[in-house]
PDB file of N, CA and C in Angstrom:
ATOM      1  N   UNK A   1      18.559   5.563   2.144  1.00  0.00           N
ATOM      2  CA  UNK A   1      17.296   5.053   2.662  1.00  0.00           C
ATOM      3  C   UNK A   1      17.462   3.555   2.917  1.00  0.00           C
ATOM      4  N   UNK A   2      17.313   2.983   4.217  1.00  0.00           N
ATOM      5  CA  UNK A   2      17.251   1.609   4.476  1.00  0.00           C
ATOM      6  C   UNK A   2      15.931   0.830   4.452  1.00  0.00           C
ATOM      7  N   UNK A   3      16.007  -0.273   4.567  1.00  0.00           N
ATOM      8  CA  UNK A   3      14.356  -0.755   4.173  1.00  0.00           C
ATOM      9  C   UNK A   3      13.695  -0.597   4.620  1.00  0.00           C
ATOM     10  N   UNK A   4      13.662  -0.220   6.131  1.00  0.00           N
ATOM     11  CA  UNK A   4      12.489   0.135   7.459  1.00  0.00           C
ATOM     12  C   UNK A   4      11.945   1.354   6.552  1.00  0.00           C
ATOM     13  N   UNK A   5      12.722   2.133   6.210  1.00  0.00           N
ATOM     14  CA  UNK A   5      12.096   3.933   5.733  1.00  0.00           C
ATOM     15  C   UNK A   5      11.940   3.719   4.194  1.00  0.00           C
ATOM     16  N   UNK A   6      12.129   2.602   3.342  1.00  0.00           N
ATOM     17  CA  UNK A   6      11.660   2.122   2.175  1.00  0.00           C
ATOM     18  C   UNK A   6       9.844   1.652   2.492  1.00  0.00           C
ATOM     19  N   UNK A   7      10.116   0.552   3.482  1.00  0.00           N
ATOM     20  CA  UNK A   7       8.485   0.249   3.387  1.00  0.00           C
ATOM     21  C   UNK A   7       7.919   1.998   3.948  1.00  0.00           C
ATOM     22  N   UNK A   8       8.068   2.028   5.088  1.00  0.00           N
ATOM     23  CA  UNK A   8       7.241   3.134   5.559  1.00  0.00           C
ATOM     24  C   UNK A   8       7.120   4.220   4.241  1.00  0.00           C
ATOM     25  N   UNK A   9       7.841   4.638   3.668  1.00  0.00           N
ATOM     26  CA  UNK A   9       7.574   5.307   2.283  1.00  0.00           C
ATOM     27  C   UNK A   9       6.727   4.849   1.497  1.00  0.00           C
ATOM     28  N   UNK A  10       6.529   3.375   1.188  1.00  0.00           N
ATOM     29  CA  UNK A  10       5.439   2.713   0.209  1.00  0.00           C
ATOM     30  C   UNK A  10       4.258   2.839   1.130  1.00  0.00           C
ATOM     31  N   UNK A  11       4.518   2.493   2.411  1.00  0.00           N
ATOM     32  CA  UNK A  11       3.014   2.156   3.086  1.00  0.00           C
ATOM     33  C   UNK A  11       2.261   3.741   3.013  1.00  0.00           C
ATOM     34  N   UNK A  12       2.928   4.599   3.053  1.00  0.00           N
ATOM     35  CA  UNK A  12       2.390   6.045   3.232  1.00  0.00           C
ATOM     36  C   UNK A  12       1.793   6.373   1.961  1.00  0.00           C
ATOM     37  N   UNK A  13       2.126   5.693   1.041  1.00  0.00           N
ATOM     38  CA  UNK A  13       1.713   6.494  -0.685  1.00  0.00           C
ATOM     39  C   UNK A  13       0.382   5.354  -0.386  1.00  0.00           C
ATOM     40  N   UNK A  14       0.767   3.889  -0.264  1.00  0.00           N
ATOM     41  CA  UNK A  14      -0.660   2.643   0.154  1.00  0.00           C
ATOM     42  C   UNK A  14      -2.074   4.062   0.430  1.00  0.00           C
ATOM     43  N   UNK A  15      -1.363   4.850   1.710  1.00  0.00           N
ATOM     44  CA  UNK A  15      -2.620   4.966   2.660  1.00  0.00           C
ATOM     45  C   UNK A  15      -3.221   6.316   2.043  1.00  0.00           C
ATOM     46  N   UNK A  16      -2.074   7.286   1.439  1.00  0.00           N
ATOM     47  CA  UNK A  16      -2.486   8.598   0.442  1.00  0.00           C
ATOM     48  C   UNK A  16      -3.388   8.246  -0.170  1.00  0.00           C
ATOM     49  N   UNK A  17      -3.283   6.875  -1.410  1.00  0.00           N
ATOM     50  CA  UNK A  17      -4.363   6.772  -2.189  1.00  0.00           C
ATOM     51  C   UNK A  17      -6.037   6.318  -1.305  1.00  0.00           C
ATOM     52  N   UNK A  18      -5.096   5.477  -0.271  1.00  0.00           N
ATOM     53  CA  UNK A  18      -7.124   5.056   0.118  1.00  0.00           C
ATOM     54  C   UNK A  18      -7.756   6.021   0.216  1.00  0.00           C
ATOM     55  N   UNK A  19      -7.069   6.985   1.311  1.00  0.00           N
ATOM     56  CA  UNK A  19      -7.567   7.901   2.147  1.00  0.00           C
ATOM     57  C   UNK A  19      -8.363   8.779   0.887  1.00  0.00           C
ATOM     58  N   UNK A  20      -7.459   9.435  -0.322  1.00  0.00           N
ATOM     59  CA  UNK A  20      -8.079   9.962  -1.763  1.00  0.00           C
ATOM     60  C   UNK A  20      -9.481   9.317  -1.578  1.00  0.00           C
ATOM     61  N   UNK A  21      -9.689   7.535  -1.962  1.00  0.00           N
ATOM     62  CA  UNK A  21     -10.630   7.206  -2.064  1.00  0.00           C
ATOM     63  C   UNK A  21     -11.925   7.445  -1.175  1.00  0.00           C
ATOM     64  N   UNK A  22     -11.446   7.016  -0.007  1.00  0.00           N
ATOM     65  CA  UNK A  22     -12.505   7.091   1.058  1.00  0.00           C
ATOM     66  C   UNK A  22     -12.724   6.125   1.657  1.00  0.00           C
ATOM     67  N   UNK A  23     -11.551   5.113   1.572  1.00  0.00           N
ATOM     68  CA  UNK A  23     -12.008   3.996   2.144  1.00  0.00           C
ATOM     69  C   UNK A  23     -11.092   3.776   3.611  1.00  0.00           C
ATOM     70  N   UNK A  24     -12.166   2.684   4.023  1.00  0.00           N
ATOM     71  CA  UNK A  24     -11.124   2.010   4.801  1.00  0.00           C
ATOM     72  C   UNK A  24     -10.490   1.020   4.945  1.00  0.00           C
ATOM     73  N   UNK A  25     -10.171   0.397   5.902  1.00  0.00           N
ATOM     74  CA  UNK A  25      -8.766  -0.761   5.997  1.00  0.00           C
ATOM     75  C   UNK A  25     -10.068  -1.849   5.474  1.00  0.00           C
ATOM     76  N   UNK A  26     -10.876  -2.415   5.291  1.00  0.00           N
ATOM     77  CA  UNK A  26     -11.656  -3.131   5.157  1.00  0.00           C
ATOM     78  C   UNK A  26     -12.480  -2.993   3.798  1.00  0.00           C
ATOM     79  N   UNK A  27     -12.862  -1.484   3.688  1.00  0.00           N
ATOM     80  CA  UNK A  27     -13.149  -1.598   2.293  1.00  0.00           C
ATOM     81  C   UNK A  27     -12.389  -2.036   1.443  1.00  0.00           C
ATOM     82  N   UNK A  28     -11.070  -1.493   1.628  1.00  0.00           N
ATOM     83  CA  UNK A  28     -10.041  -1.337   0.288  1.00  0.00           C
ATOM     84  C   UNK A  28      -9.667  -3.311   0.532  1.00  0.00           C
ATOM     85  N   UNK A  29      -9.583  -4.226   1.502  1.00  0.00           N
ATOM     86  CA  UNK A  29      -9.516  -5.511   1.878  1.00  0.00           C
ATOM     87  C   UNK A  29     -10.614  -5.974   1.000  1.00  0.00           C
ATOM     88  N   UNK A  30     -11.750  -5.565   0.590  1.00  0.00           N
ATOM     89  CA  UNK A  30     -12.744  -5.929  -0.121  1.00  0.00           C
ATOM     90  C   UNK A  30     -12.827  -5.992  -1.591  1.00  0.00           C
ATOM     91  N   UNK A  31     -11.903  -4.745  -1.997  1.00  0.00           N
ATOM     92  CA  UNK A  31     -11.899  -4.807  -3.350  1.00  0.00           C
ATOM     93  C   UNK A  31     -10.297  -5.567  -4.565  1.00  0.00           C
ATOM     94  N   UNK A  32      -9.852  -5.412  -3.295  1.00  0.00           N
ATOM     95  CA  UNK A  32      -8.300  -6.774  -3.099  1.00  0.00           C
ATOM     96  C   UNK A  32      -7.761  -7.965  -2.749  1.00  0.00           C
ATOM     97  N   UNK A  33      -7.272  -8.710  -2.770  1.00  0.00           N
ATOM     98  CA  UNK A  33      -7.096 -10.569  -2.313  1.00  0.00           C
ATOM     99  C   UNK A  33      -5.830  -9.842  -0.765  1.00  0.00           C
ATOM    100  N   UNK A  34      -6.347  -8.937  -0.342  1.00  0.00           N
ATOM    101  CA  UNK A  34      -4.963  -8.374   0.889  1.00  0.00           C
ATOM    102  C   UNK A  34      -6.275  -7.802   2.214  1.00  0.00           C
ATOM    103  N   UNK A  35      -5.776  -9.077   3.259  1.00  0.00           N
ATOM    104  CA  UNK A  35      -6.443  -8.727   4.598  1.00  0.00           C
ATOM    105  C   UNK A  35      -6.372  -7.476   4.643  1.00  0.00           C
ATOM    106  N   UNK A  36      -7.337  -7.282   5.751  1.00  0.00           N
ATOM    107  CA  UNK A  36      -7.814  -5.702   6.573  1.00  0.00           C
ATOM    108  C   UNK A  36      -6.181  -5.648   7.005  1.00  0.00           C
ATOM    109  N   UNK A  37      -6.187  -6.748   7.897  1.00  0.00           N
ATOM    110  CA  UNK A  37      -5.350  -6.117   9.047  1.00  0.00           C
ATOM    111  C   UNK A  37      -4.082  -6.543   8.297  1.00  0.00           C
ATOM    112  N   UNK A  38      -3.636  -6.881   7.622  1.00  0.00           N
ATOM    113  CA  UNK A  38      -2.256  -6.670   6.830  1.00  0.00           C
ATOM    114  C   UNK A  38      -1.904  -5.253   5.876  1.00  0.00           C
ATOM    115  N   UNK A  39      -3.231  -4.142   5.591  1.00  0.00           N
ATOM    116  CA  UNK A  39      -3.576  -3.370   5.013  1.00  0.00           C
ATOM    117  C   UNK A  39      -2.475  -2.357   5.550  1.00  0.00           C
ATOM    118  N   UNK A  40      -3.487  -2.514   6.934  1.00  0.00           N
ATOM    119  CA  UNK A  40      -2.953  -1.535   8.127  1.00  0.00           C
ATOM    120  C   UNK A  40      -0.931  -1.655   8.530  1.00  0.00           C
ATOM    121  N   UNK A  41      -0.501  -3.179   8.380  1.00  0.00           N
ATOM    122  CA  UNK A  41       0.875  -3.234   9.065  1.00  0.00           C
ATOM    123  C   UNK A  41       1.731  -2.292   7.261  1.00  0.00           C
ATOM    124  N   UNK A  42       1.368  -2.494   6.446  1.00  0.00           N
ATOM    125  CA  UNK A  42       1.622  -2.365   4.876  1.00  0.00           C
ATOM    126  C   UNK A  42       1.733  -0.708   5.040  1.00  0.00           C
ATOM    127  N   UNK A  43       1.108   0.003   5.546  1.00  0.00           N
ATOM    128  CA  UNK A  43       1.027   1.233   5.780  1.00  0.00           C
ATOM    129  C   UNK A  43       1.724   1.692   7.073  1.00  0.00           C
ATOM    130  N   UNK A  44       2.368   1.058   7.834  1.00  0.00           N
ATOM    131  CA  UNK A  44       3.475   1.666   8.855  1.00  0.00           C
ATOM    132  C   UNK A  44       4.554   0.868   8.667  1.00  0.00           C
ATOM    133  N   UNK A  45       4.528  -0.227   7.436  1.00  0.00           N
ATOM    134  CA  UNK A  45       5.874  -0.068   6.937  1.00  0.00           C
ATOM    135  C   UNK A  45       6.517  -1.337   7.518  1.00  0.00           C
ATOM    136  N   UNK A  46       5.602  -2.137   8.324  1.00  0.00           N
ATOM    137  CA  UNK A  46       5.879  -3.137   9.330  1.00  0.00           C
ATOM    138  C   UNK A  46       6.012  -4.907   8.543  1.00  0.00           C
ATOM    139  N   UNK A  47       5.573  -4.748   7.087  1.00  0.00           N
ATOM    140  CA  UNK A  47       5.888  -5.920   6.593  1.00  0.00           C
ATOM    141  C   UNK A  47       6.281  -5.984   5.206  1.00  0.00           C
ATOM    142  N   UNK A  48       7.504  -6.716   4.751  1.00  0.00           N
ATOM    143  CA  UNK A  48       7.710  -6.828   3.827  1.00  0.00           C
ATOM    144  C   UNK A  48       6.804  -7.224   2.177  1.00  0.00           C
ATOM    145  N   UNK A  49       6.692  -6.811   1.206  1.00  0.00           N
ATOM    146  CA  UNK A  49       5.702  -7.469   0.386  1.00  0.00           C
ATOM    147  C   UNK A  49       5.810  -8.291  -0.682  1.00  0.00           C
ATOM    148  N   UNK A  50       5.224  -9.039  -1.356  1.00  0.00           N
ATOM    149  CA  UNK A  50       5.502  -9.852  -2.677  1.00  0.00           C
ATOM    150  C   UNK A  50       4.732  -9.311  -3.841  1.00  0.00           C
ATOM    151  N   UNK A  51       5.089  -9.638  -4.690  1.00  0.00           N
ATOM    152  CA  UNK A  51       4.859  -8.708  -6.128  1.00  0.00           C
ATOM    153  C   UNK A  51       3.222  -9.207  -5.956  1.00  0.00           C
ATOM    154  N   UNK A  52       2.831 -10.391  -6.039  1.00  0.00           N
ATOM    155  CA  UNK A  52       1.441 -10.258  -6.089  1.00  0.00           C
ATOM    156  C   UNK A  52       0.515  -9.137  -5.097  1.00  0.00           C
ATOM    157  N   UNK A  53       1.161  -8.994  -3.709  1.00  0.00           N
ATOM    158  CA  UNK A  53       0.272  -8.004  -3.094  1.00  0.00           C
ATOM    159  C   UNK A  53       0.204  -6.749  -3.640  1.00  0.00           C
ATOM    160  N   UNK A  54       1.261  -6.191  -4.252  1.00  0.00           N
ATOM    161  CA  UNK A  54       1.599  -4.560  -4.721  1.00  0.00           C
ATOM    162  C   UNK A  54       0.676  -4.809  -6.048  1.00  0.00           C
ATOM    163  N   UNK A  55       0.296  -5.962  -6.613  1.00  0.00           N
ATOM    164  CA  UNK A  55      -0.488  -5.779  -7.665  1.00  0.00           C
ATOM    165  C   UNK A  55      -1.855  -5.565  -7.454  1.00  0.00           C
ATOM    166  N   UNK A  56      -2.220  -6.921  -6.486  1.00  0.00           N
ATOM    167  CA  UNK A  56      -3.700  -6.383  -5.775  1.00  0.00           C
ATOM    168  C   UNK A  56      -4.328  -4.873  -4.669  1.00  0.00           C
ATOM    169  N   UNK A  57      -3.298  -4.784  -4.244  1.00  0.00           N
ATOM    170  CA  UNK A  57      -2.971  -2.998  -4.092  1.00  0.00           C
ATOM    171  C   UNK A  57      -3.921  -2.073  -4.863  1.00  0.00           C
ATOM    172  N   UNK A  58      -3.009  -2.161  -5.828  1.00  0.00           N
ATOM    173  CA  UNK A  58      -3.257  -1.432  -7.141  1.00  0.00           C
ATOM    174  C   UNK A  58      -4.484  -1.682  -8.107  1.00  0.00           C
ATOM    175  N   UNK A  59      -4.639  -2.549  -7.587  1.00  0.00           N
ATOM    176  CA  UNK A  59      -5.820  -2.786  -8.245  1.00  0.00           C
ATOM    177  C   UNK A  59      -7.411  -2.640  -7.263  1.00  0.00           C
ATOM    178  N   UNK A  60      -7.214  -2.387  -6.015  1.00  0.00           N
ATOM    179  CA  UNK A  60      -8.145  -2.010  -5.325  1.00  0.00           C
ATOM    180  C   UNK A  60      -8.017  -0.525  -4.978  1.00  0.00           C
ATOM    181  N   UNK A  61      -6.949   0.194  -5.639  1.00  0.00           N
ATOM    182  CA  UNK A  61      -6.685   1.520  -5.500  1.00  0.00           C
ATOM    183  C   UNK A  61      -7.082   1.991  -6.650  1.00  0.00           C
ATOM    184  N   UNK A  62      -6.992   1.139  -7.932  1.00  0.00           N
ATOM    185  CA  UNK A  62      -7.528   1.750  -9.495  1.00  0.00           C
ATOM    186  C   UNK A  62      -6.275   2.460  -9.713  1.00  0.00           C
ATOM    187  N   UNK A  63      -4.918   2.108  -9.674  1.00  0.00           N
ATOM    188  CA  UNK A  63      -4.045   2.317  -9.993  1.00  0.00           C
ATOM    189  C   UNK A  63      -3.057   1.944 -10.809  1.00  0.00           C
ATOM    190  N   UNK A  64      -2.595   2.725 -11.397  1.00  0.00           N
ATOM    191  CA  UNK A  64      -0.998   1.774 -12.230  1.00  0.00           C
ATOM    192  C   UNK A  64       0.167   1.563 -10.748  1.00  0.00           C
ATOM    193  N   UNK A  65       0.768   0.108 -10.607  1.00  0.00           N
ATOM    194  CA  UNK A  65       1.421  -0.392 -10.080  1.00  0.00           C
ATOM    195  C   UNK A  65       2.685   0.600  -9.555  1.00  0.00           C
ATOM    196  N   UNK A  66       3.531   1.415 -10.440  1.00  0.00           N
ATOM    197  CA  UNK A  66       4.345   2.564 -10.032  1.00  0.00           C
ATOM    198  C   UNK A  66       3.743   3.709  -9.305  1.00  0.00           C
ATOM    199  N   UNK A  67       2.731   3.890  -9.445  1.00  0.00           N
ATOM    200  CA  UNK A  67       1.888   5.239  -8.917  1.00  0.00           C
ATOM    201  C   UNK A  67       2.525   4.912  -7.486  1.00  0.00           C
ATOM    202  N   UNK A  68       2.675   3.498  -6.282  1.00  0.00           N
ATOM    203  CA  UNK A  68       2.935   3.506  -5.513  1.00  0.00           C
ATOM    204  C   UNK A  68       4.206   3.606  -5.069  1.00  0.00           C
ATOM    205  N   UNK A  69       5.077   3.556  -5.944  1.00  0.00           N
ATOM    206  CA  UNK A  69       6.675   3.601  -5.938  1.00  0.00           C
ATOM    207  C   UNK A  69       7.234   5.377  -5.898  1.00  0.00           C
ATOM    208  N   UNK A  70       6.246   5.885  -6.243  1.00  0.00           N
ATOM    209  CA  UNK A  70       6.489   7.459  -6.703  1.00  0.00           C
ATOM    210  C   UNK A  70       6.747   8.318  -5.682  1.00  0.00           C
ATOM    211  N   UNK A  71       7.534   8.267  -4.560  1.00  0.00           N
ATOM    212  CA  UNK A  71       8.406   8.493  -3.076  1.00  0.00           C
ATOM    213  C   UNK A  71       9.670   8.794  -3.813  1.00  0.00           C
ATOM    214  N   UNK A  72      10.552   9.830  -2.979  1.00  0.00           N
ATOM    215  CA  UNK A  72      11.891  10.468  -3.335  1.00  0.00           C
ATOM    216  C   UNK A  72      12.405   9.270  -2.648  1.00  0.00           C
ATOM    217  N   UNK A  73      13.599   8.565  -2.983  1.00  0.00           N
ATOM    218  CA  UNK A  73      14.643   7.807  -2.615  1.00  0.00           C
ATOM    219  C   UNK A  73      16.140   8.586  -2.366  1.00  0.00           C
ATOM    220  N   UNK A  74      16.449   8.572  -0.946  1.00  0.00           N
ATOM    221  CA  UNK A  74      17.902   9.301  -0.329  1.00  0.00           C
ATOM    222  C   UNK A  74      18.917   8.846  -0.887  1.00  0.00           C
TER     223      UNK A  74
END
């Protein structure tokens, strides 16, 4: 697995949980320090991230921090 299909793997588990929730790119921006529209590139995998965003993530998902890591690796 190279990093293009690393993010796109994280961004897809990102969008599993909103979608669970019910939110959207703006809600879940609301309950996190992470723009709408960076929400959206985070979920096709299009930008790299820093430990603080994967925390605020998770914390607007009501998640433990690994829950998003939990993707098969090739």
């Amino acid at each position: 697995m190279d990093k293009a299909e690393f993010r796109i793997a994280f961004g897809k588990r990102v969008e599993k949980f909103r979608k669970e929730l019910g939110l959207s790119y703006r809600e879940l921006a609301q309950k996190c320090d992470v723009d709408h529209s960076n929400i959206s590139k985070i979920e096709k995998g299009e930008v790299d991230l820093r430990i603080s965003t994967i925390q605020e993530l998770s914390k607007g998902l009501n998640i433990h921090p690994k829950d998003l890591f939990n993707f098969k690796i090739d």
